[in-house]
Protein backbone atom coordinates (compact mmCIF):
# COMPACT_ATOMS: atom_id res chain seq x y z
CA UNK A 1 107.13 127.15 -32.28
CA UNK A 2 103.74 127.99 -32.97
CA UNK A 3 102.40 129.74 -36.26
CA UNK A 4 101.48 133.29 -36.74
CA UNK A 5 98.27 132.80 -36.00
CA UNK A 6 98.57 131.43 -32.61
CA UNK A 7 100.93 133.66 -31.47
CA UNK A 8 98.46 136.52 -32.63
CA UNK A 9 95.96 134.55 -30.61
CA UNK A 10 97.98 134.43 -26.90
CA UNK A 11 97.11 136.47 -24.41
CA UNK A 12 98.14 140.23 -23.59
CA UNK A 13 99.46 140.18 -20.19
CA UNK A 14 99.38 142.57 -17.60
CA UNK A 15 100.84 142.78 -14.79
CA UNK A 16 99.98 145.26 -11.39
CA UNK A 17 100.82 145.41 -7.72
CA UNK A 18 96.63 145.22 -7.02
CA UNK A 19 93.31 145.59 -8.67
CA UNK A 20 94.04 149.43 -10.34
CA UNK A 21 95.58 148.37 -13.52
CA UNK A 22 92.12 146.92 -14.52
CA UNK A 23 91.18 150.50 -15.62
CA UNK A 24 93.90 149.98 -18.44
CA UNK A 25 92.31 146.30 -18.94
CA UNK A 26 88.80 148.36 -19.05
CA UNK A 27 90.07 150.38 -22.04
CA UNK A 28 92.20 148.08 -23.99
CA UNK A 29 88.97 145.62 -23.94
CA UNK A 30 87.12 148.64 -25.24
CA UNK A 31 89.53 149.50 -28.22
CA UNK A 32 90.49 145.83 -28.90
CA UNK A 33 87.82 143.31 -28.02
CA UNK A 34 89.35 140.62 -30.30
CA UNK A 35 92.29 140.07 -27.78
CA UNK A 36 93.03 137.14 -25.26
CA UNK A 37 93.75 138.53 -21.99
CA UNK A 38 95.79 137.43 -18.72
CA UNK A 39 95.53 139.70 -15.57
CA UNK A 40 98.03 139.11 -12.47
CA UNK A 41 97.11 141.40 -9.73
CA UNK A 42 100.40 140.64 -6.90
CA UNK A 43 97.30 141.71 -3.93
CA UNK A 44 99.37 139.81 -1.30
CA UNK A 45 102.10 141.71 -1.69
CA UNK A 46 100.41 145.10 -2.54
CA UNK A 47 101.64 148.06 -2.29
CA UNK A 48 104.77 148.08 -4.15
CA UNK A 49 105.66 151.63 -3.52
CA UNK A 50 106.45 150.89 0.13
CA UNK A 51 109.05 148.03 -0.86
CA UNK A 52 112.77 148.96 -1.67
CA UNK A 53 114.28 149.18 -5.45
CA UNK A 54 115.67 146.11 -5.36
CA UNK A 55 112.58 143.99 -3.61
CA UNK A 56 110.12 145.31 -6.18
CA UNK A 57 112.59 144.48 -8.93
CA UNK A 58 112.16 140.89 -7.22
CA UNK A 59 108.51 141.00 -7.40
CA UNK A 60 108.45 142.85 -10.92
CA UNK A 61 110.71 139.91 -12.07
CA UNK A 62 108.56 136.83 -10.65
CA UNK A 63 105.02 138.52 -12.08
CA UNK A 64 106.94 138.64 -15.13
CA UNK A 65 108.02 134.81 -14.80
CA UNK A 66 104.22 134.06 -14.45
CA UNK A 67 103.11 135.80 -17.43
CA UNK A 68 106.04 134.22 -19.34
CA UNK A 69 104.82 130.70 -18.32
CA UNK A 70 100.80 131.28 -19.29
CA UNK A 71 102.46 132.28 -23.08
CA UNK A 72 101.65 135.88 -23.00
CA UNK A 73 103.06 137.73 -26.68
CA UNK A 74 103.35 141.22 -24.64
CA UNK A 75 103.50 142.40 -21.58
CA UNK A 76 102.02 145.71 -20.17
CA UNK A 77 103.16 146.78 -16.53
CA UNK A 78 100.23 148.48 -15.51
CA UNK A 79 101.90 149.35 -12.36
CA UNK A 80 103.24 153.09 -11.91
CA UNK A 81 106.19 151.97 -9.16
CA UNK A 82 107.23 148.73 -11.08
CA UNK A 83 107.50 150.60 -14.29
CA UNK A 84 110.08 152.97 -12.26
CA UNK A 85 112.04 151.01 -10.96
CA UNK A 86 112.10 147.62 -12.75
CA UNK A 87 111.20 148.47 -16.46
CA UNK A 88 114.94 148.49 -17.71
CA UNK A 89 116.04 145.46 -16.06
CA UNK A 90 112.90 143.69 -17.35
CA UNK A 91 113.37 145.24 -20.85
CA UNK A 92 117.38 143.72 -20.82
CA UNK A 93 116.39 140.19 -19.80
CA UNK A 94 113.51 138.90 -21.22
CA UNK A 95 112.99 138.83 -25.36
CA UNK A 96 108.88 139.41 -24.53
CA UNK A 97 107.79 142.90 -25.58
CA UNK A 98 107.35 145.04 -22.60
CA UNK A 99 105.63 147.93 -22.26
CA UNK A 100 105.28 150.25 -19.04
CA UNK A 101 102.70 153.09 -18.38
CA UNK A 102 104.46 155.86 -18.09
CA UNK A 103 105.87 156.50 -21.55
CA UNK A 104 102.65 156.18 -22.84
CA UNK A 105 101.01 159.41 -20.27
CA UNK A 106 104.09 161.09 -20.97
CA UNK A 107 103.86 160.86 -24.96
CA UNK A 108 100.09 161.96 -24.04
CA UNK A 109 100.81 164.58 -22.49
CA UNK A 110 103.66 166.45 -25.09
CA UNK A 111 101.27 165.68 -27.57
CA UNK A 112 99.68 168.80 -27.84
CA UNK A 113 102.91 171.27 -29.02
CA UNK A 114 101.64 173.86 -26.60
CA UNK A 115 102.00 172.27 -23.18
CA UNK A 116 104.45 173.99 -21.46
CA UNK A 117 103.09 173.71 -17.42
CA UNK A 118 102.44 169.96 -16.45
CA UNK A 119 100.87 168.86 -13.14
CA UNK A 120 101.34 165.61 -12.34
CA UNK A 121 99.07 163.94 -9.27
CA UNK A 122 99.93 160.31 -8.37
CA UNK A 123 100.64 158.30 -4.90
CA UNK A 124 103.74 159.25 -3.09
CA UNK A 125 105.56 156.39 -3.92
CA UNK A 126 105.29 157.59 -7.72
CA UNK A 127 105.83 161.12 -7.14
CA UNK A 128 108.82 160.58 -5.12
CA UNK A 129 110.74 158.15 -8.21
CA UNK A 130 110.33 161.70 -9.99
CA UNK A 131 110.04 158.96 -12.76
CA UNK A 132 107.17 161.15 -14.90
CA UNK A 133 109.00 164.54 -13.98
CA UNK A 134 112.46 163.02 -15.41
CA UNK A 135 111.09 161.33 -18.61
CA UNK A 136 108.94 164.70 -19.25
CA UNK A 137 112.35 166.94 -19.12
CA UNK A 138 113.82 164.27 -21.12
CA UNK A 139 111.50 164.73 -23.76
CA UNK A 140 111.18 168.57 -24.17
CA UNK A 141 113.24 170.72 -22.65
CA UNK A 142 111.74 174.54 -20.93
CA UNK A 143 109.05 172.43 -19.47
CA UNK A 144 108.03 173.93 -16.54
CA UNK A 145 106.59 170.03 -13.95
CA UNK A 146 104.70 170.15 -10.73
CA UNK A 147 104.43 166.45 -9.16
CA UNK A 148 101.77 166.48 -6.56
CA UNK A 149 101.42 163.67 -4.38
CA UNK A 150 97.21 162.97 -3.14
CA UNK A 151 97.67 159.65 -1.32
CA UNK A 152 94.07 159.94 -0.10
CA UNK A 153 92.39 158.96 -3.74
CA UNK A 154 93.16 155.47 -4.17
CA UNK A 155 91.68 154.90 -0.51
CA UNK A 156 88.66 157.05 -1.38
CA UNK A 157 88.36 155.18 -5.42
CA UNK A 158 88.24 151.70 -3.83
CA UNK A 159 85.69 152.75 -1.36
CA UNK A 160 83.46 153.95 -4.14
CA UNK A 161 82.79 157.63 -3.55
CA UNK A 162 83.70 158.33 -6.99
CA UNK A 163 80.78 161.13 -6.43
CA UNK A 164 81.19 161.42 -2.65
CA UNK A 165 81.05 165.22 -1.26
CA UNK A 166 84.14 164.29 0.64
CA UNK A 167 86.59 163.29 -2.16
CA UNK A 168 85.49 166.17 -4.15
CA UNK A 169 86.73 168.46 -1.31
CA UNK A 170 89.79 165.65 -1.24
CA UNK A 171 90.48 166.43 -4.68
CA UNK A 172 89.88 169.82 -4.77
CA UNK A 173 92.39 170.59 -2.17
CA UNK A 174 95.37 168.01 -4.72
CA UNK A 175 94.60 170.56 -7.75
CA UNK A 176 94.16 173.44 -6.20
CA UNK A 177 98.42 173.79 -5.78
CA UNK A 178 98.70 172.78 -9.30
CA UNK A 179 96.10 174.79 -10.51
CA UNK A 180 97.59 177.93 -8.50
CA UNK A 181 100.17 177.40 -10.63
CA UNK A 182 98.76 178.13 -13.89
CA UNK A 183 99.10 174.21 -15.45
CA UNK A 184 97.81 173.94 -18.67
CA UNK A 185 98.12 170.19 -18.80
CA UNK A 186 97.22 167.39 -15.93
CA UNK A 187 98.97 163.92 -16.26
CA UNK A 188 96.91 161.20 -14.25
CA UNK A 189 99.66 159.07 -13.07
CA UNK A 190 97.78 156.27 -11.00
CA UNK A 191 95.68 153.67 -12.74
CA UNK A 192 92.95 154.38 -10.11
CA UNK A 193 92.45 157.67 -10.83
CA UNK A 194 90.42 157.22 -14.87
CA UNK A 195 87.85 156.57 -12.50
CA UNK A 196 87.69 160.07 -11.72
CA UNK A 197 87.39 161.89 -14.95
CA UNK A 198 83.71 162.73 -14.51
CA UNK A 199 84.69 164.42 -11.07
CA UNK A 200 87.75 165.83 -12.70
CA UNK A 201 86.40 167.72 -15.45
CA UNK A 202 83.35 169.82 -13.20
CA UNK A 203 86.79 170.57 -11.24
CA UNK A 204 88.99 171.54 -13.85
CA UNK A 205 88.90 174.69 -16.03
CA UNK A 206 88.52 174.21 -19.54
CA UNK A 207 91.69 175.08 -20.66
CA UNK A 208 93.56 172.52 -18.67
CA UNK A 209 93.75 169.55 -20.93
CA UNK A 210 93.45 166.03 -19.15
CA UNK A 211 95.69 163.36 -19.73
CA UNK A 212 93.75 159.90 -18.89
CA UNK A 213 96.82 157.66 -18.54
CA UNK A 214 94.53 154.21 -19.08
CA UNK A 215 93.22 155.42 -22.66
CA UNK A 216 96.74 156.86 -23.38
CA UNK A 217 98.45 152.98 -22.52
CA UNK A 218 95.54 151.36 -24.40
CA UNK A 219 96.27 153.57 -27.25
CA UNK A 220 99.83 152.94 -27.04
CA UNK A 221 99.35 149.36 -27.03
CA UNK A 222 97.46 149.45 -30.14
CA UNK A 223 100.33 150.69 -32.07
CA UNK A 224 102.58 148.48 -30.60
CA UNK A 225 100.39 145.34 -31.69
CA UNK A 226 99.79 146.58 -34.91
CA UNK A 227 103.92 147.81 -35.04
CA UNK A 228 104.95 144.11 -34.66
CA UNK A 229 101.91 142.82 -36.28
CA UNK A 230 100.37 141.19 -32.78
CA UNK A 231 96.57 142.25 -33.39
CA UNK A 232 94.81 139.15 -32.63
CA UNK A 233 92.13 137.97 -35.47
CA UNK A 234 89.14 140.44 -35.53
CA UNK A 235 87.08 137.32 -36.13
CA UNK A 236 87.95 136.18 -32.46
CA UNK A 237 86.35 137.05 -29.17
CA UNK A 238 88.88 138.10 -26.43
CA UNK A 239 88.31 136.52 -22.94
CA UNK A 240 89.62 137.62 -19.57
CA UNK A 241 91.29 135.58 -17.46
CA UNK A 242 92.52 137.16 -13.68
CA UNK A 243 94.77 135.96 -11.42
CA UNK A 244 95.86 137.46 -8.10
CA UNK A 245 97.89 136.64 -5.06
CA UNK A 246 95.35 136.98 -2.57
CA UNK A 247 91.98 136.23 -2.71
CA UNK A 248 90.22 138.27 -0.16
CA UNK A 249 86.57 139.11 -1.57
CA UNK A 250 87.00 143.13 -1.22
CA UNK A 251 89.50 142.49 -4.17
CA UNK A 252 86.63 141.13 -6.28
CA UNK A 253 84.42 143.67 -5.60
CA UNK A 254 86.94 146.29 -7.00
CA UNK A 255 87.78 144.03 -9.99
CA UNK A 256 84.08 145.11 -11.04
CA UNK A 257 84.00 148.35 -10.44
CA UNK A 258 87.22 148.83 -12.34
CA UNK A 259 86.40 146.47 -15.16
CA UNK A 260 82.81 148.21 -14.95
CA UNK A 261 81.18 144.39 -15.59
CA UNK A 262 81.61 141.42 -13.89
CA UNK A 263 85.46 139.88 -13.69
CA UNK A 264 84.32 136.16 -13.64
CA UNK A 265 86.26 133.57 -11.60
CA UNK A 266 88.90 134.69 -10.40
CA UNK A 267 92.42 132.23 -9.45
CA UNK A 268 94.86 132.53 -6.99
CA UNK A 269 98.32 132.55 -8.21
CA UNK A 270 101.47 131.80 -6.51
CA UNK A 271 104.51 133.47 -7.35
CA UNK A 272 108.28 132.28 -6.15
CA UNK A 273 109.05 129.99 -4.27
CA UNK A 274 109.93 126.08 -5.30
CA UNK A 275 106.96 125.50 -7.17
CA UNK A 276 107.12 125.41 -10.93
CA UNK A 277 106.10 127.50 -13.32
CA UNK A 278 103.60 124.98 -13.96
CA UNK A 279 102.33 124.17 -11.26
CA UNK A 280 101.86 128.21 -10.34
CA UNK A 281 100.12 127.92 -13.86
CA UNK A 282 97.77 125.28 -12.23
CA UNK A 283 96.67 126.94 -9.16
CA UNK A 284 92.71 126.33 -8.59
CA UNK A 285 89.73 128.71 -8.93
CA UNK A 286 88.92 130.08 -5.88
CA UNK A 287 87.10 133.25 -5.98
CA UNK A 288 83.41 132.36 -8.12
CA UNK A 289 81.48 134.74 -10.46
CA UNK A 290 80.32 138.03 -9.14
CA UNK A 291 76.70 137.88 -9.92
């Protein structure tokens, strides 16, 4: 076993069913730049929400294997549909900390004492595991929750019309049910969506507080690290290291924009299968620098 110090020094891992969890990786490298970090991105086998319980369960379980093997000391599931539906099983079988998004957003958003009328926008898939609407009622009871699925952002986000007339009038028409309403508070429950804040607060009155749900997980992951006294050396310099299942170049193209700065080489990884975790560890560089 190795010391204290090189276990502070492992990477964070995080784990996503594509590219959108790099907003949380954006933020966490923002609040903590001394820690190692180890990105797996399952693009081949994106999007998760249209997979069954138990299949995305499977896949939750073999990103989860990966990490394990690369020596990860936590792991963040940055991933709104595998922290549904996989989460508990995950949490039972492996000794790892693990930590899912949505406790974080929810924590966020009961933080101020006064929120009474939550919207919630997300993809379908998320809105329909009514996973954010049941852990909200869990929490405080007399909330009144208003899930409202807009599976026309993410498409829009990756095409980068973050200022784009048309996903304005895209968004507009998600809030505008909400907003009818009377929310006071609105959850962001896709890790693509922090990249429309700016948009989001022209559109939003001011008295509807925004819950960013990659600052909130950052955040939250702070207090873990610090909690089990996991804060890697100030002293050191985190690097990034990202692995994904498929290496098609539109995937490196939204690495930047979500990172907001170049992702470097990127590997392929290769989950399942016969091969060990080893060799999946060894799998080649094959996407170079963006310049």
């Amino acid at each position: 076993m190795g010391t204290l110090t090189d276990v502070n020094s492992a990477p964070l891992g995080f784990l996503d069913s594509g590219v959108g969890g790099l907003t949380v990786v954006h933020a966490v490298r923002e609040l903590l730049p001394a820690e190692n970090i180890l990105y797996l991105g399952d693009t081949a086998r994106l999007p998760y929400a249209s997979k069954s319980p138990e299949i995305i369960r499977q896949f939750a379980d073999e990103d989860v294997r990966f990490l394990i093997a690369h020596g990860v000391k936590m792991i963040v599931v940055t991933c709104n549909t595998a922290a549904a539906h996989a989460l508990p099983r995950l949490l039972a079988q492996y000794r790892v900390p693990i930590l899912g998004v949505i406790e974080p957003g929810v924590a966020a958003a009961l933080a101020d004492p006064k929120a009474e009328r939550i919207g919630i926008i997300a993809t379908r898939g998320t809105i329909g595991s009514h996973a954010y609407q049941h852990a909200l009622a869990q929490r405080r009871t007399g909330l009144v929750i208003w899930g409202q699925a807009a599976p026309l952002l993410v498409p829009l986000i990756e095409e980068n019309w973050l200022e784009h007339p048309a996903t304005r009038q895209v968004l507009q028409s998600y809030l505008d049910p909400l907003l009818d309403k009377g929310i006071d508070t609105l959850l962001l429950a896709c890790m693509h969506y922090p990249l429309l804040v700016p948009m989001l607060k022209e559109l939003l009155p001011p008295d509807v507080r925004l819950v960013d749900s990659a600052t909130t997980c950052a955040e939250h992951l702070q207090r873990e690290l610090t909690r089990l006294r996991l804060l890697a050396p100030v002293a050191q310099a985190g690097k990034l290291e990202l692995y994904l299942t498929d290496l098609s170049a539109s995937f490196l193209q939204l690495a930047r924009q979500f990172l907001k700065q170049s992702p470097g080489r990127i590997r392929r990884a290769v989950l399942g299968g016969k091969s060990s975790p080893t060799a999946r560890a060894a799998e080649s560089c094959c996407l170079p620098a963006c310049g």
